[in-house]
Protein backbone atom coordinates (compact mmCIF):
# COMPACT_ATOMS: atom_id res chain seq x y z
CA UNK A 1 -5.11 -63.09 -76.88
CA UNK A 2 -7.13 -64.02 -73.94
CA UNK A 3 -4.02 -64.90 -72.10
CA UNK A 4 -2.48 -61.24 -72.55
CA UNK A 5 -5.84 -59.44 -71.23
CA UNK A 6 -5.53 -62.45 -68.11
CA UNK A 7 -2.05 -61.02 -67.55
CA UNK A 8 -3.22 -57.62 -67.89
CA UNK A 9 -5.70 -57.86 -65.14
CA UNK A 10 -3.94 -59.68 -62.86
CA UNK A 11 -1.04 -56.59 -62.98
CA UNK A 12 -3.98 -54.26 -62.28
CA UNK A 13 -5.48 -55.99 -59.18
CA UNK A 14 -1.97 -56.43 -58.14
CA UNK A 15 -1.01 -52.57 -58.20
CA UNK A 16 -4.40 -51.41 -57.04
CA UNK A 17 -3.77 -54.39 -53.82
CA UNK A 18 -0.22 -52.65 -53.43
CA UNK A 19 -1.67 -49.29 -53.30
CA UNK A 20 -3.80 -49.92 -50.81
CA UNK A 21 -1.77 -51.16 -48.77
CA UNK A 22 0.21 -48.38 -48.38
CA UNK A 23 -2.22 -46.02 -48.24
CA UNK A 24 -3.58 -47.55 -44.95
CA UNK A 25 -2.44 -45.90 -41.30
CA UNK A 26 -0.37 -47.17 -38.94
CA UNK A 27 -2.24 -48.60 -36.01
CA UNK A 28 -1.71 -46.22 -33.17
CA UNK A 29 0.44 -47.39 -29.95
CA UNK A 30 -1.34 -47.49 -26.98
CA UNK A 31 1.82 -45.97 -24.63
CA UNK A 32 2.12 -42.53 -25.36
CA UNK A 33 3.93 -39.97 -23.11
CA UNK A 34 3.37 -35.94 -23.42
CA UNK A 35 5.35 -33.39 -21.66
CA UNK A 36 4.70 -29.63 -21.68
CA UNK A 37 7.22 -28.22 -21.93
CA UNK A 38 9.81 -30.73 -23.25
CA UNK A 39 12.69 -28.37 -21.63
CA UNK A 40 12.78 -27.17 -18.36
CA UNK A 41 14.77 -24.38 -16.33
CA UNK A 42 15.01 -24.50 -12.68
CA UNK A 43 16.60 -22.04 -10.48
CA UNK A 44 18.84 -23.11 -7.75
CA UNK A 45 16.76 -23.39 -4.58
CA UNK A 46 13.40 -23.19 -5.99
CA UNK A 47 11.62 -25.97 -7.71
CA UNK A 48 11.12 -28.12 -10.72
CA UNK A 49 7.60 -29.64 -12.14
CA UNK A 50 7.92 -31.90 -14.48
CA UNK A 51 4.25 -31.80 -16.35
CA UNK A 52 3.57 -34.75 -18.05
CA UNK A 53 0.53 -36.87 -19.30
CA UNK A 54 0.45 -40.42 -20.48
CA UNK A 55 -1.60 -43.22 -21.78
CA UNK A 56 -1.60 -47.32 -21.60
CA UNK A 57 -3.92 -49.95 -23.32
CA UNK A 58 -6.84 -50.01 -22.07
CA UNK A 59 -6.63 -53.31 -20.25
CA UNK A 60 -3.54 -52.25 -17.98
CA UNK A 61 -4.54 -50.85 -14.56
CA UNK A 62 -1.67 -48.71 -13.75
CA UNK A 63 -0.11 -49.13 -9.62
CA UNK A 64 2.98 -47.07 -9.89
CA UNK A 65 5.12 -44.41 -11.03
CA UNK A 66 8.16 -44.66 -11.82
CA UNK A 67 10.92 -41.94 -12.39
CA UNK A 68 14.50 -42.21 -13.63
CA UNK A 69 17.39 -39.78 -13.15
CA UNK A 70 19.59 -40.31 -16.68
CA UNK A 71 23.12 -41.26 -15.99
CA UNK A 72 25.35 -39.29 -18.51
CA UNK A 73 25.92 -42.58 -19.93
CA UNK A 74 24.35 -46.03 -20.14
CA UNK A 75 20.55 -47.04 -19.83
CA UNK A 76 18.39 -44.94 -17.77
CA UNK A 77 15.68 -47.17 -16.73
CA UNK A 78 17.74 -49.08 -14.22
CA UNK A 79 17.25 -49.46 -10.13
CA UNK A 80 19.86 -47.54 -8.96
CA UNK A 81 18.93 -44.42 -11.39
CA UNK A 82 15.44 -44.40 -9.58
CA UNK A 83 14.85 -41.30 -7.90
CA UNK A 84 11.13 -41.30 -7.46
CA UNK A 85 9.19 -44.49 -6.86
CA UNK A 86 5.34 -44.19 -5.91
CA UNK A 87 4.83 -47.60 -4.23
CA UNK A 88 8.44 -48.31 -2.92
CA UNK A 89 9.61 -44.63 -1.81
CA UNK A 90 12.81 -46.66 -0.08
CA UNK A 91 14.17 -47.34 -3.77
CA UNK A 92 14.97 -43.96 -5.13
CA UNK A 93 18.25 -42.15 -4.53
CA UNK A 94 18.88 -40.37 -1.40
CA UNK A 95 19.39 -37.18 -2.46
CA UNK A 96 15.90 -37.63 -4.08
CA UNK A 97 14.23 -38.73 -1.39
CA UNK A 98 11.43 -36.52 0.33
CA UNK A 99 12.39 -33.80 -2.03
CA UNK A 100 10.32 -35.66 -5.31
CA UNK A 101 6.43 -36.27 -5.21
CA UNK A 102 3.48 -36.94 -7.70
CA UNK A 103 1.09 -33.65 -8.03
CA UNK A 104 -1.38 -36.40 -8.84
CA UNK A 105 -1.49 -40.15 -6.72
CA UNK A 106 -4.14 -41.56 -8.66
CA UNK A 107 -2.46 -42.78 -11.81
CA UNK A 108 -5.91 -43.74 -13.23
CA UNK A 109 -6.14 -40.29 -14.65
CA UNK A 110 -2.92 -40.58 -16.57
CA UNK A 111 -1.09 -37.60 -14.78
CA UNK A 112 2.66 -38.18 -14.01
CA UNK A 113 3.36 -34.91 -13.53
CA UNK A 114 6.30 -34.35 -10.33
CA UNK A 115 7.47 -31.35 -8.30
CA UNK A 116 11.75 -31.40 -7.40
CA UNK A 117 11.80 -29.40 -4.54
CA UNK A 118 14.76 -27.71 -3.38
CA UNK A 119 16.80 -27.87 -6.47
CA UNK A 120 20.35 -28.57 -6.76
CA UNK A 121 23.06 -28.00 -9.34
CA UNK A 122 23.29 -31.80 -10.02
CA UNK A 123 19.48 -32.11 -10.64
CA UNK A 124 19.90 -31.10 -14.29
CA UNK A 125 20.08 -33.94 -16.74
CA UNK A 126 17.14 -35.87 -18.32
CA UNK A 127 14.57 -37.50 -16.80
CA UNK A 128 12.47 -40.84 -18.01
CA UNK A 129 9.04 -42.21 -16.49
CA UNK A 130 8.16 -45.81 -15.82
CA UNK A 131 4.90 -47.52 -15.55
CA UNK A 132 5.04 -50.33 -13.11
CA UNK A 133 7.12 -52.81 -14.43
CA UNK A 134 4.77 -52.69 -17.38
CA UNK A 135 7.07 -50.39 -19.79
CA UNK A 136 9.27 -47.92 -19.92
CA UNK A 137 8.51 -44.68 -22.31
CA UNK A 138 11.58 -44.08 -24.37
CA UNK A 139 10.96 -40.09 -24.27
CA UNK A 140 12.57 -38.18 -21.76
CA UNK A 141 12.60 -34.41 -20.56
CA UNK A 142 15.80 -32.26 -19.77
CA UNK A 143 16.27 -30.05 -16.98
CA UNK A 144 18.57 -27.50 -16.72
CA UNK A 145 19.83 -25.96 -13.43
CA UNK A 146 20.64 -21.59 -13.43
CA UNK A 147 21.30 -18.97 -11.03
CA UNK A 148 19.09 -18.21 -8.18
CA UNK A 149 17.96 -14.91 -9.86
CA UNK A 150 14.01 -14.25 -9.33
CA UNK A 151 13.73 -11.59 -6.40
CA UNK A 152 11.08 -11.70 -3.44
CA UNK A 153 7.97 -8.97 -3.39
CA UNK A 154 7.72 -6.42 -1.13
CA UNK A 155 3.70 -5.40 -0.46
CA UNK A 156 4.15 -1.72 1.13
CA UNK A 157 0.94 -0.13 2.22
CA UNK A 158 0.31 3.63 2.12
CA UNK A 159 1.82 4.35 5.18
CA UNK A 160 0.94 7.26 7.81
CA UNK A 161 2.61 8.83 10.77
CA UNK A 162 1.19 7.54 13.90
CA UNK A 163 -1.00 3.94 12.01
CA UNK A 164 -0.18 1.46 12.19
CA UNK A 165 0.95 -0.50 9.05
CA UNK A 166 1.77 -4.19 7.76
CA UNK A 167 5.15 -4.86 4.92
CA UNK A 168 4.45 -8.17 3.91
CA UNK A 169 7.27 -9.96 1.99
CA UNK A 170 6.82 -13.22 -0.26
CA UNK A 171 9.08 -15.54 -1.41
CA UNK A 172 9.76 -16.35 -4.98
CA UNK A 173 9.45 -20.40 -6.22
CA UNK A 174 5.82 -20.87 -4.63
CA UNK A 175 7.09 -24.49 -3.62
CA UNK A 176 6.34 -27.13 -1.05
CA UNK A 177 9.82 -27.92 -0.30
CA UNK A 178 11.81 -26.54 3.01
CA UNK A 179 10.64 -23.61 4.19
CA UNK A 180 12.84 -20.44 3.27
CA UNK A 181 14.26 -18.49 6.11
CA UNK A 182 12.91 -14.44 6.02
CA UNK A 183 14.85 -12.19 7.77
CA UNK A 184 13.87 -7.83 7.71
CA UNK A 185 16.31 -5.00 7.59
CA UNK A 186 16.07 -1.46 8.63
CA UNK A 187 18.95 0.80 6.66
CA UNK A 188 18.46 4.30 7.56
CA UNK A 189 21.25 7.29 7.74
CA UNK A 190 23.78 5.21 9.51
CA UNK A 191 21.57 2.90 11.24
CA UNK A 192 21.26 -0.72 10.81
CA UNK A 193 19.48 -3.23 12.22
CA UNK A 194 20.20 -7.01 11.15
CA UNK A 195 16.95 -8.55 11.85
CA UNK A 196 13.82 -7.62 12.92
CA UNK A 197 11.03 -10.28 12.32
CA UNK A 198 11.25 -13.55 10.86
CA UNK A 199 7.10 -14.78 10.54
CA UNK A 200 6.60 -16.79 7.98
CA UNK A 201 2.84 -17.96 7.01
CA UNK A 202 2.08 -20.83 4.20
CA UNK A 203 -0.54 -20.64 2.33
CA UNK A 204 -1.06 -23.83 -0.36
CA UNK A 205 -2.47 -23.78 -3.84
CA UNK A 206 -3.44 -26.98 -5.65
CA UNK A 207 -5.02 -27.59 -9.02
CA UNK A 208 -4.88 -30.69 -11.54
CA UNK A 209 -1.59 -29.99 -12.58
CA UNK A 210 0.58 -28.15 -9.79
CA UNK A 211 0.65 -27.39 -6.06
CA UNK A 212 2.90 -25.04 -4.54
CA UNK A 213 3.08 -23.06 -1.37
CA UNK A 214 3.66 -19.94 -0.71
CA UNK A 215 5.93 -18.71 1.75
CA UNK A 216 5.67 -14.47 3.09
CA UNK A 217 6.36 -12.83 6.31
CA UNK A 218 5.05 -9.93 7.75
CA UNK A 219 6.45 -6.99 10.06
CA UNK A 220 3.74 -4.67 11.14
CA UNK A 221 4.66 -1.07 12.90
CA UNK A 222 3.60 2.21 13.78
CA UNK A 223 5.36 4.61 11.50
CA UNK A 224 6.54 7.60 12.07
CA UNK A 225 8.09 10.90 10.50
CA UNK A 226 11.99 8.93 11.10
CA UNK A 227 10.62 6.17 9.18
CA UNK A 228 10.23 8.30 5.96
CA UNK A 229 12.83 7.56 3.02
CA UNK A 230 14.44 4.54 5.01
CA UNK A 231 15.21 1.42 3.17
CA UNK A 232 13.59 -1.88 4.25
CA UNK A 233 15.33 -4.86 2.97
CA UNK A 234 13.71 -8.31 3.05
CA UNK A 235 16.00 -11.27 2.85
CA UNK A 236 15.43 -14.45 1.64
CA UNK A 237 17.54 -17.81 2.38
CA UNK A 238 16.79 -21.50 0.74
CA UNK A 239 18.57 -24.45 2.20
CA UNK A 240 21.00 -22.04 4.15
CA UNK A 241 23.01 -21.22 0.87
CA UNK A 242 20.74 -19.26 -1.58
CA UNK A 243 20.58 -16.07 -1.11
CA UNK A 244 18.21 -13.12 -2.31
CA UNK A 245 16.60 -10.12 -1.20
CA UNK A 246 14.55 -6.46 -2.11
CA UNK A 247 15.04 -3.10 -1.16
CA UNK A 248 12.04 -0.69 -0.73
CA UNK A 249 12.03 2.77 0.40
CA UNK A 250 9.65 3.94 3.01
CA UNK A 251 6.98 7.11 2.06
CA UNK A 252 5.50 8.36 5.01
CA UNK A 253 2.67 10.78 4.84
CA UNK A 254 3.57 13.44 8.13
CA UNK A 255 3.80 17.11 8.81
CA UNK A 256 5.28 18.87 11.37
CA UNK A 257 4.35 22.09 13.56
CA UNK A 258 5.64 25.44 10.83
CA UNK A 259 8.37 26.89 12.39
CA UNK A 260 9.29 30.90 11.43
CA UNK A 261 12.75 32.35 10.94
CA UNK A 262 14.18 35.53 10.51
CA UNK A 263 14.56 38.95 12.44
CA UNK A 264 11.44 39.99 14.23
CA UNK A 265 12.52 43.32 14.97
CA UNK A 266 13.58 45.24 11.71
CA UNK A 267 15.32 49.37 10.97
CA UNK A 268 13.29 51.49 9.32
CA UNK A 269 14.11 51.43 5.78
CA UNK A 270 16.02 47.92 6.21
CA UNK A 271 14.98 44.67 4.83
CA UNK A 272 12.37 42.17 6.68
CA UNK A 273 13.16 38.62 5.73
CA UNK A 274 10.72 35.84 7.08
CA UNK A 275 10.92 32.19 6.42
CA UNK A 276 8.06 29.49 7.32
CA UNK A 277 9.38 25.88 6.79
CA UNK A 278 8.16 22.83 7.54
CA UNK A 279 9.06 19.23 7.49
CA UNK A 280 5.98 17.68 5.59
CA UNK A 281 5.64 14.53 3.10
CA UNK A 282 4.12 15.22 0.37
CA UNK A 283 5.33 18.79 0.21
CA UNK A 284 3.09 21.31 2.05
CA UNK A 285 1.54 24.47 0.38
CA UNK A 286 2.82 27.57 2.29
CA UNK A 287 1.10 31.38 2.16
CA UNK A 288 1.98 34.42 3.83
CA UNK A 289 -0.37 37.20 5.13
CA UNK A 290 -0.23 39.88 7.15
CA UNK A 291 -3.24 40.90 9.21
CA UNK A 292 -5.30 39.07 7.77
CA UNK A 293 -4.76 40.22 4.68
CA UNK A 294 -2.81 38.57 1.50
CA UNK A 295 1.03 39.13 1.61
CA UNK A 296 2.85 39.41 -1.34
CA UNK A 297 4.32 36.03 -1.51
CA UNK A 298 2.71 32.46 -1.90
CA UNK A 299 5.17 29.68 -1.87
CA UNK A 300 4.81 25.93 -2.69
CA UNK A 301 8.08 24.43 -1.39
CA UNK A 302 8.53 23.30 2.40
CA UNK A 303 10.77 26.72 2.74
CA UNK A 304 8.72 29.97 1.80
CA UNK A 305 10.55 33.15 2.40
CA UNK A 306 9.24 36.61 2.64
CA UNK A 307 11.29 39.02 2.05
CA UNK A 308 10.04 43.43 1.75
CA UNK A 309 13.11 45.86 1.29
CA UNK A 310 12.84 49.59 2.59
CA UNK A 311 10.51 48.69 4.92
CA UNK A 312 8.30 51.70 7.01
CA UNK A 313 5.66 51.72 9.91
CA UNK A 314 3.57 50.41 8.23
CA UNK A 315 5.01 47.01 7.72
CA UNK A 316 4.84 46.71 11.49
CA UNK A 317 2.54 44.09 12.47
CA UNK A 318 1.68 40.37 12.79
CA UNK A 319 2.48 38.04 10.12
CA UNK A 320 0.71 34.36 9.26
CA UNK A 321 1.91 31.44 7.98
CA UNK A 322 -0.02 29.24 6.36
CA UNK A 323 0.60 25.88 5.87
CA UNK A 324 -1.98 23.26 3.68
CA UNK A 325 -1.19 19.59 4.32
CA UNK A 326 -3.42 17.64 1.71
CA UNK A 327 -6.76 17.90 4.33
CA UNK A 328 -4.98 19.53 7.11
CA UNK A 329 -4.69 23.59 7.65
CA UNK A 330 -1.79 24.83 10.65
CA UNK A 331 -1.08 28.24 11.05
CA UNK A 332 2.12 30.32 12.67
CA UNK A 333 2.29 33.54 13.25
CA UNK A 334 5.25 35.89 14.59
CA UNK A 335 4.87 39.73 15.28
CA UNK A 336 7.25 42.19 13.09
CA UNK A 337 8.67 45.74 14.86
CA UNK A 338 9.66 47.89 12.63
CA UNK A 339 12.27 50.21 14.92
CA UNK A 340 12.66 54.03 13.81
CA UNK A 341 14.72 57.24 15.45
CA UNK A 342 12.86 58.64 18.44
CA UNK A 343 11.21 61.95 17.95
CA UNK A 344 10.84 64.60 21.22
CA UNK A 345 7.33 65.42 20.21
CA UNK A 346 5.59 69.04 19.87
CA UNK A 347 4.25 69.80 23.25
CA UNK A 348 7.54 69.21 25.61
CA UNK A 349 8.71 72.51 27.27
CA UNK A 350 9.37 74.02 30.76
CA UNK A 351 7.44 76.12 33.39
CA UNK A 352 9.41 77.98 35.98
CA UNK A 353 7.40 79.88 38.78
CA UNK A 354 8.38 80.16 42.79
CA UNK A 355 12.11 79.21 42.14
CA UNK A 356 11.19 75.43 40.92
CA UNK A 357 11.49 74.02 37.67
CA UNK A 358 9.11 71.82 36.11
CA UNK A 359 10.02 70.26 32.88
CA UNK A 360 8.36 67.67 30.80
CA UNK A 361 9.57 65.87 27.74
CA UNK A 362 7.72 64.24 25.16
CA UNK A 363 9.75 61.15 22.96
CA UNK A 364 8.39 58.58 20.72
CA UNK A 365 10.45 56.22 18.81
CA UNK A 366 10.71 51.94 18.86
CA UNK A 367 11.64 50.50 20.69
CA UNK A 368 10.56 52.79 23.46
CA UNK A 369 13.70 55.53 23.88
CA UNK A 370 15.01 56.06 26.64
CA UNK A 371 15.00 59.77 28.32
CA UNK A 372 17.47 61.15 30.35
CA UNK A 373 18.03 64.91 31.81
CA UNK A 374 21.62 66.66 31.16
CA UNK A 375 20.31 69.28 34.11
CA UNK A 376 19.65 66.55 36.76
CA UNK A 377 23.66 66.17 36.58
CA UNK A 378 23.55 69.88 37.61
CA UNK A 379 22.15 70.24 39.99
CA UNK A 380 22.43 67.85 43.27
CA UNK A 381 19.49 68.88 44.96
CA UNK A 382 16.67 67.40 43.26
CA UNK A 383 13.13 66.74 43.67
CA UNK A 384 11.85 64.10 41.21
CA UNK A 385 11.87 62.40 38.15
CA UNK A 386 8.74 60.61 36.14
CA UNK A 387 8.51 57.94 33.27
CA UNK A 388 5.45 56.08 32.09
CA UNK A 389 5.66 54.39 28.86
CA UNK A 390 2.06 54.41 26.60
CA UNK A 391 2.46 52.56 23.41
CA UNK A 392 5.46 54.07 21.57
CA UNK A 393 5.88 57.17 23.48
CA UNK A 394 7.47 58.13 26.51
CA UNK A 395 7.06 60.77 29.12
CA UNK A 396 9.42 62.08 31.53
CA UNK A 397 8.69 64.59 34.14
CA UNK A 398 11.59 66.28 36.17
CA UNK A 399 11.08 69.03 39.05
CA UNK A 400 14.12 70.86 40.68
CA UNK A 401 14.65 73.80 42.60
CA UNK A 402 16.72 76.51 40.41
CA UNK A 403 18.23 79.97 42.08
CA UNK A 404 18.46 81.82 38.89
CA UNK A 405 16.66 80.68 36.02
CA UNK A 406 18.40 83.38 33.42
CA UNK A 407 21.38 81.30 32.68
CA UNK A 408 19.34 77.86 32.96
CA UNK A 409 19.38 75.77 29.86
CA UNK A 410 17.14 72.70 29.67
CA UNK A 411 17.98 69.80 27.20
CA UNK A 412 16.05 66.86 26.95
CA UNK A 413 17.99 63.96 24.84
CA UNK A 414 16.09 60.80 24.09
CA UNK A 415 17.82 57.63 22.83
CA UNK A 416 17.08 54.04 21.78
CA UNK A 417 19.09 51.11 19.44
CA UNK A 418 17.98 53.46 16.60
CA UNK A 419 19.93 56.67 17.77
CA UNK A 420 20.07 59.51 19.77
CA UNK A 421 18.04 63.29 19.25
CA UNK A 422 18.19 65.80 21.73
CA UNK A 423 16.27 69.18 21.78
CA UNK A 424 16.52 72.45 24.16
CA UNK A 425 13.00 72.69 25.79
CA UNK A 426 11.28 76.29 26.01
CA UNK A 427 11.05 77.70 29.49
CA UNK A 428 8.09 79.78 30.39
CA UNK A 429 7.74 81.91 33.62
CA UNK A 430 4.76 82.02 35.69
CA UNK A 431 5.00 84.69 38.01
CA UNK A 432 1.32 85.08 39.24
CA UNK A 433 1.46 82.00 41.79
CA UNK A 434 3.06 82.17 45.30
CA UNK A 435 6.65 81.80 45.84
CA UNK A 436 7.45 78.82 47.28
CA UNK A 437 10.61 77.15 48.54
CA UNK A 438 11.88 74.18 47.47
CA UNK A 439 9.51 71.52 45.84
CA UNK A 440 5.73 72.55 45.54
CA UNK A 441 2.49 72.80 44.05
CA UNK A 442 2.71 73.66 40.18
CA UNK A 443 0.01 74.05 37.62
CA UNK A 444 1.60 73.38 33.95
CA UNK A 445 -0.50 75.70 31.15
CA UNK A 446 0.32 73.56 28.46
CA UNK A 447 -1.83 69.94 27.28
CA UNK A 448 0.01 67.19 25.84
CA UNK A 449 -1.95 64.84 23.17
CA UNK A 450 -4.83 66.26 24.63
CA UNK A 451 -4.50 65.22 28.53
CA UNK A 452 -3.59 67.69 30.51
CA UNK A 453 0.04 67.47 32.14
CA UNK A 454 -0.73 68.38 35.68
CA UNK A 455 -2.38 65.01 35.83
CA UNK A 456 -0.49 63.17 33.30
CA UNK A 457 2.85 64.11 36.00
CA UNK A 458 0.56 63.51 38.87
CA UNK A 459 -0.26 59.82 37.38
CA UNK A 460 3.51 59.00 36.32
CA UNK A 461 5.63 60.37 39.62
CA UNK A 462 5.15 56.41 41.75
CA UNK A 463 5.73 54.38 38.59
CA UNK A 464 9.00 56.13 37.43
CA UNK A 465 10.34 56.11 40.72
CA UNK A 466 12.10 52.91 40.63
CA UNK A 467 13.20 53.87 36.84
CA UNK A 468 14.73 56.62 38.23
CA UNK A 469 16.50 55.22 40.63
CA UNK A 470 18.28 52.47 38.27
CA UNK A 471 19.29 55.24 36.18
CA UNK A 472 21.21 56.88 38.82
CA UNK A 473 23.30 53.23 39.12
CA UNK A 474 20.70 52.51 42.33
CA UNK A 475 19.82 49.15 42.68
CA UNK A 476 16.55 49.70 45.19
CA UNK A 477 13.51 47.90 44.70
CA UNK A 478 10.37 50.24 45.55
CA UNK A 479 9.77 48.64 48.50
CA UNK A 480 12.39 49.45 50.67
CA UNK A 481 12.95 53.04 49.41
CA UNK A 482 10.54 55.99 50.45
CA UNK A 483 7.87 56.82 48.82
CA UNK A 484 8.82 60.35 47.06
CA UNK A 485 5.81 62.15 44.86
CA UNK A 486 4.78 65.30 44.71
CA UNK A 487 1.48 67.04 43.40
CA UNK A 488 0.88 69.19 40.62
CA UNK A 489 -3.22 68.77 41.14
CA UNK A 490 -4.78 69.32 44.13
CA UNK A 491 -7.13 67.22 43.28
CA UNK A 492 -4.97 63.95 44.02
CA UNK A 493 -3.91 64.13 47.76
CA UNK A 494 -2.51 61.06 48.83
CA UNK A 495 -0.08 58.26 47.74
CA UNK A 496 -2.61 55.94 48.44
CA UNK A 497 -4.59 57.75 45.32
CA UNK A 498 -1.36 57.69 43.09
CA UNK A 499 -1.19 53.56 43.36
CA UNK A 500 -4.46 53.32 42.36
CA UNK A 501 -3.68 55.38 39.27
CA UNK A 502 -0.37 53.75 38.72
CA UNK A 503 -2.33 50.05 38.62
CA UNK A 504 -4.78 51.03 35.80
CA UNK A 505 -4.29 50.06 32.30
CA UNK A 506 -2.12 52.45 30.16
């Protein structure tokens, strides 16, 4: 009995001693190796870090790194797979040298972490790290080699006509390896230039785990309205093979001087059209007015036409153009005629007395009409002939000698672009002066708008005496022809009197 509960316990203790046994944890190895990530992509090009973290027992002092480039085949760990060796740099590969380097040299603070520089297609594979000749850690990290795909950036400023600006252009990969080679196009409407500025500025960024550079140039000019809408192009080229490059387009904030179209001078009862453009970016606001009064057309496009069918008198006049360029305010202006059918006015008629005929004629019309006497080709002997022009009307004198003024018929006929009128003037007698001979003294009884027409005549005779010359195919310039006038006041007695007259405002 006592030898069954002997062989019972002694089963117990022996399953209990097995059971704890394997419920105890392995003990822990002391060389461990982390990488983050485990995979890596590189562009061609750019650059590779390899981030990596690793520990040792605590009684190794660690010298040197080792790294190994993985043959497709065979052990890895071997001298002639070295391509990155921290105390002996001569013993790595020569396509590895000065392109491999430790983001951390003091291996005391268990970083192996490495930047590839300047990747190459035959830099993908897997990689293993080394401690001294201490040991080797049997986990490695892949690297796989793409495309050169990742684009630089383009910094544009807000750019203004006439400041000066700064592009700056950076270049993807932020590595330390050779310096990329920036090169700036211009491609406007035909135009292209290969390369403008190649400045290049590093700037270096370091922390516990990576340290890159960063490579940007910089092309600074003063825009201008040309500039607006061309395409900059910033090209980027590592190791003389890799190729990649951004296209921006070019906004330039500019406005130019309104400019106004169209036919100034307009028929009555035609159509006005008016167009204000200008060249502006962002689009300019654009309002018509007319006197200084609102028009009926307000316009938000670069192009604002205004257009007013069956137009009349009235719409003659001066016409603004506004133009609002965000904080800037420009104005053009153009003046409008509207042109009508001259009219021989109320007031033109004739005065016979002492065998010479005075006859004045009355026209208004725009443009100013022309005036011309069917008599004057009559009658050969002649006296004179006024014009003076005030505002739109005109007023034409003539004075002849006439033998018999029964069968006498006076037409006045006044004519411009518009079209002709012509009207048969009244002739009145006035026997109770003198007779005279020839050309004389007359006293008209009539008053024109209110100014009497013996001085109206008497102020017109020296200015239309070159008009009337020209008319008659002459080509004599006042100067050299002699001075003809005659007097229908008293009151002016001299030509000397009749150029001051002639020189005052009308």
């Amino acid at each position: 009995m006592w030898v069954l509960i002997s062989a019972a316990l002694l089963l117990s203790l022996t399953e209990r001693s097995t059971c704890d046994t394997l419920a105890a944890p392995p003990k822990a190895s002391p060389w461990t190796i982390t990488f983050s990530p485990a995979e890596i992509t590189a562009e061609k090009g750019l650059c590779a870090v390899i981030s990596c973290t690793f520990t040792h027992p605590d009684n190794i002092k660690p010298t040197a790194a080792i790294w190994f480039k993985c043959p497709a085949s065979g052990k890895c760990d071997q001298d002639k797979n070295i391509m990155f060796h921290s105390e002996t740099p001569s013993k790595a590969q020569k396509g590895y040298k000065q392109r491999v380097s430790l983001l951390e040299t003091d291996l005391t603070k268990k970083n192996c972490s490495v930047i590839i520089n300047d990747i190459r297609e035959n830099d993908a594979g897997e990689y293993q790290f080394r401690l001294h000749s201490l040991y080797t850690y049997p986990k490695k990290v892949n690297i796989a080699v793409s495309a050169l795909t990742q684009k630089p950036s383009v910094l544009t400023p807000a750019l203004t006509e006439g400041e000066p600006a700064t592009l700056t252009c950076t270049a993807p990969g932020m590595c330390s390896g050779t310096p990329p080679n920036i090169t700036w196009r211009w491609r406007g409407t035909g135009d292209n230039i290969t390369e403008l500025r190649d400045n290049i500025t590093i700037q270096e960024r370091e922390n516990l785990t990576t340290m890159t550079t960063t490579h940007f140039s910089t092309l600074t000019f003063t825009p201008s309205a040309e500039h607006h809408n061309m395409m900059v192009t910033c090209q980027v080229t590592f190791q003389k093979n890799f190729q990649i490059e951004e296209t921006v387009t070019l906004n330039v904030t500019y406005v130019k001087d309104p400019q106004i179209t169209g036919n100034e001078m307009v028929k009555e009862d035609g159509t006005l059209d008016l167009t204000c453009s200008v060249d502006s970016y962002p689009p300019s606001d654009i309002t018509w007015s007319k006197n200084g009064t609102s028009a009926p057309l307000q316009n938000y496009t670069e192009n604002a036409t205004l257009t007013i069918s069956n137009v009349t008198r009235e719409h003659s006049g001066e016409y603004v153009c506004t133009v609002q360029h965000l904080n800037r305010t420009m104005t053009a202006s153009t003046v409008v005629t509207v042109m009508y059918l001259p009219v021989i006015l109320p007031g033109s008629g004739c005065v016979d007395q002492a065998e010479v005929m005075t006859c004045v004629c009355v026209s208004q019309g725009v443009p100013s009409p022309l005036i011309v006497w069917p008599l004057l080709e009559l009658n050969t002997e002649r006296c004179s002939l006024t014009t003076s022009v005030l505002g739109s009307s005109v007023y034409s004198t003539i004075s002849v000698p006439v033998g018999n003024h029964n069968n006498t018929t006076v037409e006045c006929v006044s004519r411009n672009v518009v079209g002709v009128v012509r009207e048969k003037l009244q002739v009145t007698q006035n026997k109770s002066q003198e007779k005279q001979r020839g050309c004389g003294n007359a006293v008209l009884p009539w008053t024109i708008a209110g100014v009497s027409l013996s001085v109206t005549v008497a102020l017109l005779i020296y200015l239309s005496k070159n008009a009337y010359i020209r008319m008659q195919g002459m080509n004599v310039k006042p100067k050299e022809e002699e001075s003809t006038y005659i007097s229908l006041d008293k009151k002016y007695t001299s030509q000397e009197e009749y150029e001051v007259i002639a020189r005052r405002p009308r």
